[in-house]
PDB file of N, CA and C in Angstrom:
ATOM      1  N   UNK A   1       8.669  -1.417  23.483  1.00  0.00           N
ATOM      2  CA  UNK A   1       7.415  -1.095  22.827  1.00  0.00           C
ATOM      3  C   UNK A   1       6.265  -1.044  23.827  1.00  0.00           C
ATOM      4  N   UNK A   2       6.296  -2.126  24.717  1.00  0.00           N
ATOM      5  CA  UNK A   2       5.235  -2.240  25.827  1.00  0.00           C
ATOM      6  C   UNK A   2       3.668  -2.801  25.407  1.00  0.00           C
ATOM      7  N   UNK A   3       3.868  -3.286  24.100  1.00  0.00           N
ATOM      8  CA  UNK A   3       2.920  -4.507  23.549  1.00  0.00           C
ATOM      9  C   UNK A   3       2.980  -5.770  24.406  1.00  0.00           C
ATOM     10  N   UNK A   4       1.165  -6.241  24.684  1.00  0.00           N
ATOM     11  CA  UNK A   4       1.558  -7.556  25.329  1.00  0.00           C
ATOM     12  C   UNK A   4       0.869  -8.601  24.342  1.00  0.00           C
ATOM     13  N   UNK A   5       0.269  -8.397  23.083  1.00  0.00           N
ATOM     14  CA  UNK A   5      -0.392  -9.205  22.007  1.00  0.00           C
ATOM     15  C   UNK A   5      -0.130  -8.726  20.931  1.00  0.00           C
ATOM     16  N   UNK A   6       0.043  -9.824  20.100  1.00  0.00           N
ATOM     17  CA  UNK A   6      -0.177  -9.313  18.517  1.00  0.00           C
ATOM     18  C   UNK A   6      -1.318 -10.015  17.782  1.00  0.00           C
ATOM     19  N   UNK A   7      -2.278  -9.548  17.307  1.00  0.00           N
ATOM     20  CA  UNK A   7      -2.978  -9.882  16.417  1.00  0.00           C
ATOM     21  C   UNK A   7      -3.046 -10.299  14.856  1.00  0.00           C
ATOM     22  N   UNK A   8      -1.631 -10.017  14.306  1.00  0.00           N
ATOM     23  CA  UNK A   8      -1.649 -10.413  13.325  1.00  0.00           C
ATOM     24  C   UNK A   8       0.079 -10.543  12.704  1.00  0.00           C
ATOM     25  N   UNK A   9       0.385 -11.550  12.142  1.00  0.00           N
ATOM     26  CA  UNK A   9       1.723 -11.934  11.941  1.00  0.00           C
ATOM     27  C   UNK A   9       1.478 -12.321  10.334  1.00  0.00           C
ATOM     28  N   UNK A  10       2.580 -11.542   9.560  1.00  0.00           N
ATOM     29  CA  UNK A  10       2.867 -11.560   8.449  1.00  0.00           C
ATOM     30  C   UNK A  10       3.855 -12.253   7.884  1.00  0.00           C
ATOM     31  N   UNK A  11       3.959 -13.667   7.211  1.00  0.00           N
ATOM     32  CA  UNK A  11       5.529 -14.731   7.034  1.00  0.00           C
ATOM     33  C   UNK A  11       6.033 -14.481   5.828  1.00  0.00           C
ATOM     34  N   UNK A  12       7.135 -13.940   5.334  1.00  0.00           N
ATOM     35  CA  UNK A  12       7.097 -14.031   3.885  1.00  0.00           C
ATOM     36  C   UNK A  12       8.713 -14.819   3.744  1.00  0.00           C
ATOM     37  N   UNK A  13       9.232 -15.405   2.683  1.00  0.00           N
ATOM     38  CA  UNK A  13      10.176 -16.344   2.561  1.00  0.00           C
ATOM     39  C   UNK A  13      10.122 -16.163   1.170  1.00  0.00           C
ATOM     40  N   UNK A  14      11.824 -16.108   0.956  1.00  0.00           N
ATOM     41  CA  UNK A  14      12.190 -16.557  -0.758  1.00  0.00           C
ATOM     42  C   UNK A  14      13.689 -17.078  -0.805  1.00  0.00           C
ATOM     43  N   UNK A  15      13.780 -18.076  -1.465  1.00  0.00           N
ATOM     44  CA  UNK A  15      15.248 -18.406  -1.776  1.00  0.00           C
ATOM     45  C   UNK A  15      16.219 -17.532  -2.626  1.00  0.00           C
ATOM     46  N   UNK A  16      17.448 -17.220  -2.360  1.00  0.00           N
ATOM     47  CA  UNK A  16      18.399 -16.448  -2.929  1.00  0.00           C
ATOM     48  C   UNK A  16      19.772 -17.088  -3.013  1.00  0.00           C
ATOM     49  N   UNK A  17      20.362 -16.621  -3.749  1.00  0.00           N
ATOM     50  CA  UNK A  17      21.605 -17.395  -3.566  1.00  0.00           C
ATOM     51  C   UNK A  17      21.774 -17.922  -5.046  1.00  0.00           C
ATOM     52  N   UNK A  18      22.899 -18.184  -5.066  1.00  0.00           N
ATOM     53  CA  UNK A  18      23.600 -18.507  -6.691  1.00  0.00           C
ATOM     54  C   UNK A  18      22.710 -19.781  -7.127  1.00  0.00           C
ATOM     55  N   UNK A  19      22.403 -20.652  -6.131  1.00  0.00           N
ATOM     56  CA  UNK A  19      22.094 -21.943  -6.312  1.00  0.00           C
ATOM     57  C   UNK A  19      21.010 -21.990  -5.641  1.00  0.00           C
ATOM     58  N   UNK A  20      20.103 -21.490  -5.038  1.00  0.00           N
ATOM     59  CA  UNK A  20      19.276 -21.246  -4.005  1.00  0.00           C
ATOM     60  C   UNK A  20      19.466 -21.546  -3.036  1.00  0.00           C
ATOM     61  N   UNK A  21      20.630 -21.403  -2.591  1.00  0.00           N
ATOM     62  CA  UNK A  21      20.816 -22.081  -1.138  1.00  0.00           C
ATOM     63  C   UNK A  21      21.094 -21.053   0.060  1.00  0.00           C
ATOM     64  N   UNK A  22      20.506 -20.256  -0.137  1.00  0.00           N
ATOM     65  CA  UNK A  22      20.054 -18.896   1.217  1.00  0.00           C
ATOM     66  C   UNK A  22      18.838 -19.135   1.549  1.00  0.00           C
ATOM     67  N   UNK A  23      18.034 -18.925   2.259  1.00  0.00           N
ATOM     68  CA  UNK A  23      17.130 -18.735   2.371  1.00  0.00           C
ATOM     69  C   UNK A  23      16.321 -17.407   3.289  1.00  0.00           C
ATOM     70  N   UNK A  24      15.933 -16.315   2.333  1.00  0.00           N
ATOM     71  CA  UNK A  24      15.579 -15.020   3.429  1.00  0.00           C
ATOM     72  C   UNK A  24      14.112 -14.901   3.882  1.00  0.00           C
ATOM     73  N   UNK A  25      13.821 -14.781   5.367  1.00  0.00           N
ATOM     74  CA  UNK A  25      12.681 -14.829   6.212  1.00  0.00           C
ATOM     75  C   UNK A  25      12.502 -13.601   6.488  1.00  0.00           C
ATOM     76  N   UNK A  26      11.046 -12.613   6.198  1.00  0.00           N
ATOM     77  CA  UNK A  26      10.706 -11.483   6.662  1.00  0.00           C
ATOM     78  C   UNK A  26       9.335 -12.167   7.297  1.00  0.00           C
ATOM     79  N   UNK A  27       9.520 -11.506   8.995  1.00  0.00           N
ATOM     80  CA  UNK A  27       8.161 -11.315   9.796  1.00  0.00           C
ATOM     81  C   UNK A  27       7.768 -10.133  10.262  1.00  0.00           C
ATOM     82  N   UNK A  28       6.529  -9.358   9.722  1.00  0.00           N
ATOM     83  CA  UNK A  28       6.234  -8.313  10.759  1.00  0.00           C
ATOM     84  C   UNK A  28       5.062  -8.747  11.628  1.00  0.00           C
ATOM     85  N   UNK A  29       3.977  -8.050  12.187  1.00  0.00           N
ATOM     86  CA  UNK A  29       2.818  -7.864  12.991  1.00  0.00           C
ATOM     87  C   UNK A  29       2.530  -7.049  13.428  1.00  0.00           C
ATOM     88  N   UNK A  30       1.057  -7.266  13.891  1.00  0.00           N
ATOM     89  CA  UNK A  30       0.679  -5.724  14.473  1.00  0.00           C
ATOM     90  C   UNK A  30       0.533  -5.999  16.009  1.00  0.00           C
ATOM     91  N   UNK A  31       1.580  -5.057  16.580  1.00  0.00           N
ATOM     92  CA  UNK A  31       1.777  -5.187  17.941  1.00  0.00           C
ATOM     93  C   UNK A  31       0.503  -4.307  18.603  1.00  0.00           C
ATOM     94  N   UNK A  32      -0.289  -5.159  20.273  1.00  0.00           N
ATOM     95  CA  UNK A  32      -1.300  -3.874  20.747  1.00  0.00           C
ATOM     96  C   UNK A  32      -0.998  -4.024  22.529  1.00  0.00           C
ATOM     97  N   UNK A  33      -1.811  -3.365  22.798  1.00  0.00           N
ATOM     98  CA  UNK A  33      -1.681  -3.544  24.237  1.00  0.00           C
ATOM     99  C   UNK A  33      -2.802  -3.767  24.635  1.00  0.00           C
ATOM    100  N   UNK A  34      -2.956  -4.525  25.615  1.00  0.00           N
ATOM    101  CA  UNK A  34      -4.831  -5.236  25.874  1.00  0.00           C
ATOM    102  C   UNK A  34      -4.859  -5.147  27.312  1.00  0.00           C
ATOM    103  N   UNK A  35      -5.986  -4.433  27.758  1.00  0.00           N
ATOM    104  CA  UNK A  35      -5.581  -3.384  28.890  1.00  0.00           C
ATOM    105  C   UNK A  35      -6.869  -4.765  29.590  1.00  0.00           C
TER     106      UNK A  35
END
């Protein structure tokens, strides 16, 4: 990508699973380059 900062990080989390015993983690951000 050739990003050396991100400014902003997005966490999201939910349990899945018969019993809740998964647990799924989505992270994005906004990648920049800081010259």
């Amino acid at each position: 990508m050739g990003a050396n900062a991100i400014v902003a990080v997005d966490l999201d989390y939910e349990t899945i699973g018969a019993n809740g015993s998964m647990l799924m983690v989505s992270a994005s951000g906004t990648a920049v380059v800081v010259e």
